[in-house]
C-alpha atoms as a PDB file:
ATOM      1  CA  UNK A   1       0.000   0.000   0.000  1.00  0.00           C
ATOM      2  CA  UNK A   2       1.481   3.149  -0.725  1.00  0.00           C
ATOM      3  CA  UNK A   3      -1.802   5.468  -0.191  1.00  0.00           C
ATOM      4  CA  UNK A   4      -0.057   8.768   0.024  1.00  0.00           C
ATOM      5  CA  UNK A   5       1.172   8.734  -3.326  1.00  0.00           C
ATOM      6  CA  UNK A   6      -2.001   7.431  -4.721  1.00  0.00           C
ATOM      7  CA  UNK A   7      -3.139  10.456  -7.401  1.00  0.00           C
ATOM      8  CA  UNK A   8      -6.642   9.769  -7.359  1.00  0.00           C
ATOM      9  CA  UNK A   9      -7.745   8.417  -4.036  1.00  0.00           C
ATOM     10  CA  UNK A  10     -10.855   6.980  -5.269  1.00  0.00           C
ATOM     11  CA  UNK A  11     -11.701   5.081  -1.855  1.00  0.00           C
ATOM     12  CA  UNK A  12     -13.145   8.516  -1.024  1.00  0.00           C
ATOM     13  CA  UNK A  13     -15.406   8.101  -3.895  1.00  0.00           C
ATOM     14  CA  UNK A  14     -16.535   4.535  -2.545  1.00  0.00           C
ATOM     15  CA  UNK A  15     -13.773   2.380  -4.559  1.00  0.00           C
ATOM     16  CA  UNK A  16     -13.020  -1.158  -1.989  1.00  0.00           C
ATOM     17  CA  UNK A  17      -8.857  -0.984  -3.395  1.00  0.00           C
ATOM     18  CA  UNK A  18      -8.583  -3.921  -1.209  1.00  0.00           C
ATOM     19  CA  UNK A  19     -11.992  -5.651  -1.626  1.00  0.00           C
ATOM     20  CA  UNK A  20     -11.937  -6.318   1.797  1.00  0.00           C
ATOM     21  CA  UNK A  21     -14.557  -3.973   2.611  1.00  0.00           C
ATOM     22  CA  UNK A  22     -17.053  -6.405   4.158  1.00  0.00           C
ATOM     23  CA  UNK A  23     -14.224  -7.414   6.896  1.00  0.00           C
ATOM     24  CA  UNK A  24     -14.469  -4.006   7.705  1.00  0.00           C
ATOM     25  CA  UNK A  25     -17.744  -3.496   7.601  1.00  0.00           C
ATOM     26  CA  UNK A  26     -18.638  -6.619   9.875  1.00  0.00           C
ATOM     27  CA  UNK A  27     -16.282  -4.749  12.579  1.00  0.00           C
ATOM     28  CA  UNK A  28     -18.048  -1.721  12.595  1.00  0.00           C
ATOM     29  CA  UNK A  29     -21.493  -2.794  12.568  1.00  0.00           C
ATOM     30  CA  UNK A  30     -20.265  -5.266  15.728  1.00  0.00           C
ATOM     31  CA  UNK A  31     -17.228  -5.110  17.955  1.00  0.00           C
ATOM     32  CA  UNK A  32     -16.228  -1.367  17.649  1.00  0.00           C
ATOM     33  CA  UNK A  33     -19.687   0.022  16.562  1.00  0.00           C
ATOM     34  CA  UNK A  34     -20.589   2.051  19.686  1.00  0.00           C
ATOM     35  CA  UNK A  35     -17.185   3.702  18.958  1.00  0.00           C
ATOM     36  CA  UNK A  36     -17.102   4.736  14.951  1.00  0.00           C
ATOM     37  CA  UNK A  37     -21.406   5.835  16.226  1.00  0.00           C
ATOM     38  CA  UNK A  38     -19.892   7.881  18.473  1.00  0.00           C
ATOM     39  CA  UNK A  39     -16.919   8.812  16.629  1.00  0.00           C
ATOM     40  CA  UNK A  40     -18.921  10.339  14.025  1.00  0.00           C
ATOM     41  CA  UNK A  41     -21.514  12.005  16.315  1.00  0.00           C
ATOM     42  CA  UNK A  42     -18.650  14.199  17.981  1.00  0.00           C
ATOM     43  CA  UNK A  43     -17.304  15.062  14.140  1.00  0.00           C
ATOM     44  CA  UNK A  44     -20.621  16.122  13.324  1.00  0.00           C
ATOM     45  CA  UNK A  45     -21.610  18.052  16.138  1.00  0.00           C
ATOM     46  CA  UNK A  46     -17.980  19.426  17.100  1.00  0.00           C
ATOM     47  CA  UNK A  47     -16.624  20.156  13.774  1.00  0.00           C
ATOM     48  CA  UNK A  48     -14.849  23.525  13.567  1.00  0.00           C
ATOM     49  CA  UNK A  49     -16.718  24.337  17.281  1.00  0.00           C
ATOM     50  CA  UNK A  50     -14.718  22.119  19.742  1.00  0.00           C
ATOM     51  CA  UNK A  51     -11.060  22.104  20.492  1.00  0.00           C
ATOM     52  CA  UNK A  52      -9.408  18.429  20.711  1.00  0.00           C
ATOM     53  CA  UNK A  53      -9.834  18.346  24.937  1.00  0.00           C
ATOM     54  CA  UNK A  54     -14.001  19.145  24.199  1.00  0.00           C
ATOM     55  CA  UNK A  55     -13.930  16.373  21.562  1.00  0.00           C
ATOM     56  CA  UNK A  56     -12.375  13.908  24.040  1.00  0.00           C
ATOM     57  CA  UNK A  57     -14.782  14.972  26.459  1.00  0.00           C
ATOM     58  CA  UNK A  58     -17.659  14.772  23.936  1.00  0.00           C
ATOM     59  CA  UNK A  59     -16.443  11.008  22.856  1.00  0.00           C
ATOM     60  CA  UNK A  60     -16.129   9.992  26.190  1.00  0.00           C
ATOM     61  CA  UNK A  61     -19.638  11.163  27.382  1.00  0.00           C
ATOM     62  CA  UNK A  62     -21.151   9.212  24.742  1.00  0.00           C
ATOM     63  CA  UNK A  63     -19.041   6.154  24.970  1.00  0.00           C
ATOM     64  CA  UNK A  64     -20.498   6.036  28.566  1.00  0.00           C
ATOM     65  CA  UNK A  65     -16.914   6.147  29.696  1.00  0.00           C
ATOM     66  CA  UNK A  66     -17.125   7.041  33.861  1.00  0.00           C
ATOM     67  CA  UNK A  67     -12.631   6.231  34.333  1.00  0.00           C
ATOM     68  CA  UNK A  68     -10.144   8.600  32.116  1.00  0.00           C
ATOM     69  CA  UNK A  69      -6.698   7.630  32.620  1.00  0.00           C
ATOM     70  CA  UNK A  70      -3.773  10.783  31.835  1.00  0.00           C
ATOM     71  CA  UNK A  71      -0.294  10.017  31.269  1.00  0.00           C
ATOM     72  CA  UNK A  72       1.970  12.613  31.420  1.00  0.00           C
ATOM     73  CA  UNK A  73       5.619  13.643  30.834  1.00  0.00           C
ATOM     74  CA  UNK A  74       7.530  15.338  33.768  1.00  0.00           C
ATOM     75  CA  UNK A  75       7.542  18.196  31.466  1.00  0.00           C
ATOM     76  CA  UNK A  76       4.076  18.628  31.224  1.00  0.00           C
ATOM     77  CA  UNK A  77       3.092  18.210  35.156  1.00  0.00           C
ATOM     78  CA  UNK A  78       1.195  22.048  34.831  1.00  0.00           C
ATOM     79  CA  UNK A  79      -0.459  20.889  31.796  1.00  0.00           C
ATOM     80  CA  UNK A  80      -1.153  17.404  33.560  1.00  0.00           C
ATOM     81  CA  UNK A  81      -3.348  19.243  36.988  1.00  0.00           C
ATOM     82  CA  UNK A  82      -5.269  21.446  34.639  1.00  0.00           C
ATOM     83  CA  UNK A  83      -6.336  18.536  32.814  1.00  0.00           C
ATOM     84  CA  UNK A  84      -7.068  16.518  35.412  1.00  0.00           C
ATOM     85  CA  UNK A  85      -9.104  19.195  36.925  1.00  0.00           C
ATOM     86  CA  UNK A  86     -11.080  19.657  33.710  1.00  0.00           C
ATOM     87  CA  UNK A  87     -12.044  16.178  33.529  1.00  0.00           C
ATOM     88  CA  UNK A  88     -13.038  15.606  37.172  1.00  0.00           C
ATOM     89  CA  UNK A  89     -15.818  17.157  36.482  1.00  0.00           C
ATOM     90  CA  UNK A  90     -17.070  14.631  34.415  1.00  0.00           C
ATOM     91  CA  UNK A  91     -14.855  11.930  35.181  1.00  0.00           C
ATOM     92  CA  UNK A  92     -13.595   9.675  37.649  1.00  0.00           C
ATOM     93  CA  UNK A  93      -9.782  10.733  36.704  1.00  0.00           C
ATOM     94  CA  UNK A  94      -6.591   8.435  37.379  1.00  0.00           C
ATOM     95  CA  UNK A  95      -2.852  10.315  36.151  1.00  0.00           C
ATOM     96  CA  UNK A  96       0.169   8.903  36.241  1.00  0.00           C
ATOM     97  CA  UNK A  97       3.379  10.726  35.495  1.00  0.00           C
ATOM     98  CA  UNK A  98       6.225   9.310  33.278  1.00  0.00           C
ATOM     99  CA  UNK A  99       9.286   9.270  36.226  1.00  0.00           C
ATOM    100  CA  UNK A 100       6.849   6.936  38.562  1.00  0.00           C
ATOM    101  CA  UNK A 101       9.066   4.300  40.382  1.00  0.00           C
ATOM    102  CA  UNK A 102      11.782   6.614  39.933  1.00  0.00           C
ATOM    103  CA  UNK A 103      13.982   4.076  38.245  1.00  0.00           C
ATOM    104  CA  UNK A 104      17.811   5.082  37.774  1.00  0.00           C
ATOM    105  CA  UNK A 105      18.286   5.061  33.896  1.00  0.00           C
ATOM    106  CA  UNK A 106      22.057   3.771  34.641  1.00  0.00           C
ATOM    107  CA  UNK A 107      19.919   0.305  36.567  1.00  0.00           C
ATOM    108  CA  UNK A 108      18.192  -0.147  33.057  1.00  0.00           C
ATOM    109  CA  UNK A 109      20.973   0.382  30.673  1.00  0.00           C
ATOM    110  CA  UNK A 110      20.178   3.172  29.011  1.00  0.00           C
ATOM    111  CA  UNK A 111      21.682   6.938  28.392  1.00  0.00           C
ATOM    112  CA  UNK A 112      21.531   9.930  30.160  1.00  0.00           C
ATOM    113  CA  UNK A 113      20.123  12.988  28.352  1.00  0.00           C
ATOM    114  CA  UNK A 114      23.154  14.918  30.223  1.00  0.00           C
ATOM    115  CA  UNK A 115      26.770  12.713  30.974  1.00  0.00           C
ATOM    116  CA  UNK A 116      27.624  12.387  34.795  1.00  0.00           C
ATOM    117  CA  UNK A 117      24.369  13.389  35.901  1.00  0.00           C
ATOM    118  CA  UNK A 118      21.909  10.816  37.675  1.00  0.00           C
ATOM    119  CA  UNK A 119      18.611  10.342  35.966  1.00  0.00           C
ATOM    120  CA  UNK A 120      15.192   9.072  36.537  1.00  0.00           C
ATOM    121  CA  UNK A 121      14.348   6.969  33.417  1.00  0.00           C
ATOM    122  CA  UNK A 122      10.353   7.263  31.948  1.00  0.00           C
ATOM    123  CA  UNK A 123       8.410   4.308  32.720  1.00  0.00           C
ATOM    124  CA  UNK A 124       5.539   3.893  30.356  1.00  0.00           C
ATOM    125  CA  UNK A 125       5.222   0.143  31.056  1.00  0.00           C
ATOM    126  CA  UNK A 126       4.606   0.589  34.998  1.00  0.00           C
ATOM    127  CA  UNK A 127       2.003   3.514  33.610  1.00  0.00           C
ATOM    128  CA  UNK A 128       0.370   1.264  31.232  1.00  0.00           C
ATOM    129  CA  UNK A 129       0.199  -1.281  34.149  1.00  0.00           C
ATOM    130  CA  UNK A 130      -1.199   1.108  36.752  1.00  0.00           C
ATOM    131  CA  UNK A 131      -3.749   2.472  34.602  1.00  0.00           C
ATOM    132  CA  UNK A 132      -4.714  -1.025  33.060  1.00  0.00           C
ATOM    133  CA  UNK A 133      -5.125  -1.853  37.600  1.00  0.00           C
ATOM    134  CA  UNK A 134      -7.747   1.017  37.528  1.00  0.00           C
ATOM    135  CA  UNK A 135      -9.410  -0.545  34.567  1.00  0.00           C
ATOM    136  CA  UNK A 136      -9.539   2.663  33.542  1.00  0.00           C
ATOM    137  CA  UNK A 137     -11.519   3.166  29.690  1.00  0.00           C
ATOM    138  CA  UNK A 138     -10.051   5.345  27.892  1.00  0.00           C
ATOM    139  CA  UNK A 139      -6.383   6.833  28.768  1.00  0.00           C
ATOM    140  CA  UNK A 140      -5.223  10.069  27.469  1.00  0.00           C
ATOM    141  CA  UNK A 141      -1.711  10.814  26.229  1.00  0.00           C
ATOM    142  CA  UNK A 142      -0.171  14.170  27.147  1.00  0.00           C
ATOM    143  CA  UNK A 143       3.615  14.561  26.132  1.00  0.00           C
ATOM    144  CA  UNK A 144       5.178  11.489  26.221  1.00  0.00           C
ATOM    145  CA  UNK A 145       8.473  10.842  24.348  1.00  0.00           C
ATOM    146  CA  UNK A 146       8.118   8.929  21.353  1.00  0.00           C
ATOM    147  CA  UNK A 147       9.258   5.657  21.886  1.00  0.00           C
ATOM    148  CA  UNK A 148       7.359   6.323  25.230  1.00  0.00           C
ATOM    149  CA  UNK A 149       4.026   6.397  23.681  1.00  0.00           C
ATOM    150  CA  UNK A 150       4.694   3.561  21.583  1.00  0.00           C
ATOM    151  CA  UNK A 151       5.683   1.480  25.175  1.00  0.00           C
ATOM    152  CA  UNK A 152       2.630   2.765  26.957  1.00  0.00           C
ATOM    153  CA  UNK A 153       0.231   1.835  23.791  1.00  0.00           C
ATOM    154  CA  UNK A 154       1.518  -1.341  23.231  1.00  0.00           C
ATOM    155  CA  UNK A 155       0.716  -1.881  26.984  1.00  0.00           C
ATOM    156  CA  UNK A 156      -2.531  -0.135  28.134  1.00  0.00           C
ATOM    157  CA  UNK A 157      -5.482  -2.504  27.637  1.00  0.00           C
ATOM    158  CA  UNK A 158      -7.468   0.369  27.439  1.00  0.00           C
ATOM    159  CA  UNK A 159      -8.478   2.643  24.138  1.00  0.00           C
ATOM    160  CA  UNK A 160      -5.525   5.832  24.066  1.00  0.00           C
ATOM    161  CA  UNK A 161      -5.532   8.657  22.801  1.00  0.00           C
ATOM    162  CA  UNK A 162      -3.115  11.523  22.604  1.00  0.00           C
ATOM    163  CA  UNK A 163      -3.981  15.131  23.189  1.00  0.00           C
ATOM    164  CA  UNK A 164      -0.269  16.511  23.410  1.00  0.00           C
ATOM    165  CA  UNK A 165       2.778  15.448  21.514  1.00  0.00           C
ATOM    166  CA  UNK A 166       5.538  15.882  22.884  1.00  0.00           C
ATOM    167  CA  UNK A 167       7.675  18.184  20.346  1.00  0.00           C
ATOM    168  CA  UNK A 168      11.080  19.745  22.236  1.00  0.00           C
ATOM    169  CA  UNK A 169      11.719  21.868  19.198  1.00  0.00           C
ATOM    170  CA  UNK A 170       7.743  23.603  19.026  1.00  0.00           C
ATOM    171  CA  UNK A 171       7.667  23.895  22.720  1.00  0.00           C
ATOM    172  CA  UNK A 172       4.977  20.652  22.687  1.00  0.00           C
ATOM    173  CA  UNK A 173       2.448  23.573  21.835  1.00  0.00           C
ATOM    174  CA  UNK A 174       1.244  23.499  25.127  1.00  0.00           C
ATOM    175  CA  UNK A 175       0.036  27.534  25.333  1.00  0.00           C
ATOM    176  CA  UNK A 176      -2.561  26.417  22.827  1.00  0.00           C
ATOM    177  CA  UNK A 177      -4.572  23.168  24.673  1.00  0.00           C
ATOM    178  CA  UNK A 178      -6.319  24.403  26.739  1.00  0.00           C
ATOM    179  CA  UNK A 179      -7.987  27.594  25.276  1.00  0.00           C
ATOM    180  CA  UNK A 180     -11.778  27.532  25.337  1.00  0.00           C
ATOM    181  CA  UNK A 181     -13.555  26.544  22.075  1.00  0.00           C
ATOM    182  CA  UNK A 182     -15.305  28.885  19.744  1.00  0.00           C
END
């Protein structure tokens, strides 16, 4: 498959490039219905109104979801409370930040980000494993490293999704999250 260099993109037009479709189709109508419904509920209603935190919200709410997981980076701990105090609202909230165990990253085998300095190494696994103890069901991810993410992912039993990238050289955009929708 090589999609993005595809110059007509006729699956938007209804084309099954696979023919496949019914696979698909059979999943949707079944197993992961309640969540394309929903899915497609909060891009009708929130297109172009709701920022990405009101979508997840919005989702949520009509997934029935009552337990939000957060991961955060260490770097995003400000972001991380306001979030968490958003969503308690609504939510029964669990957060777990990325330094939790406080494992030395010498113990592990891996390289400090600065040479003769002791570091704390992420631990996405132990946050996937935490959050997967809360059965919480849906976790959100704010900031993680990539490589991070990917651990944590691979890991959480639950649905993820991420609200905040983490992105050293944009400054992980974090002025813009949490400004109100129009």
């Amino acid at each position: 498959m090589k999609c993005a260099n595809c110059p007509t993109k006729e699956c938007n037009l209804g084309k099954d490039c696979l023919g496949n479709s019914p696979k698909y189709k059979a999943l949707y109508t079944g197993k992961y219905s309640a969540m394309i419904k929903s899915s497609a509920e909060v891009i009708r209603e929130a297109h172009s109104k709701l920022n990405r935190l009101d979508e997840i919200i919005l989702f949520s709410k009509k997934m029935n979801y009552t337990k939000l997981g957060v991961v955060f980076c260490i770097a995003t701990k400000r972001e991380a409370e306001i979030l968490a105090n958003k969503l308690k609202n609504d939510f029964e909230v669990y957060s777990v930040c990325c330094k939790v165990n406080g494992i030395d990253k010498k113990d592990i085998g891996t390289v400090n980000t600065i040479d003769d300095k002791k570091e704390v190494s992420c631990n996405p696994c132990c946050q996937a494993d935490v959050l997967n103890g809360l059965h919480t069901d849906l976790n959100i991810i704010l900031g993680l490293c990539v490589g991070h993410d990917i651990l944590f992912q691979a890991g959480s039993k639950a649905p993820c999704t991420t609200l905040l990238v983490k992105d050293r050289v944009n400054e992980n955009c974090t002025s813009k999250i949490f400004l109100p929708s129009h």
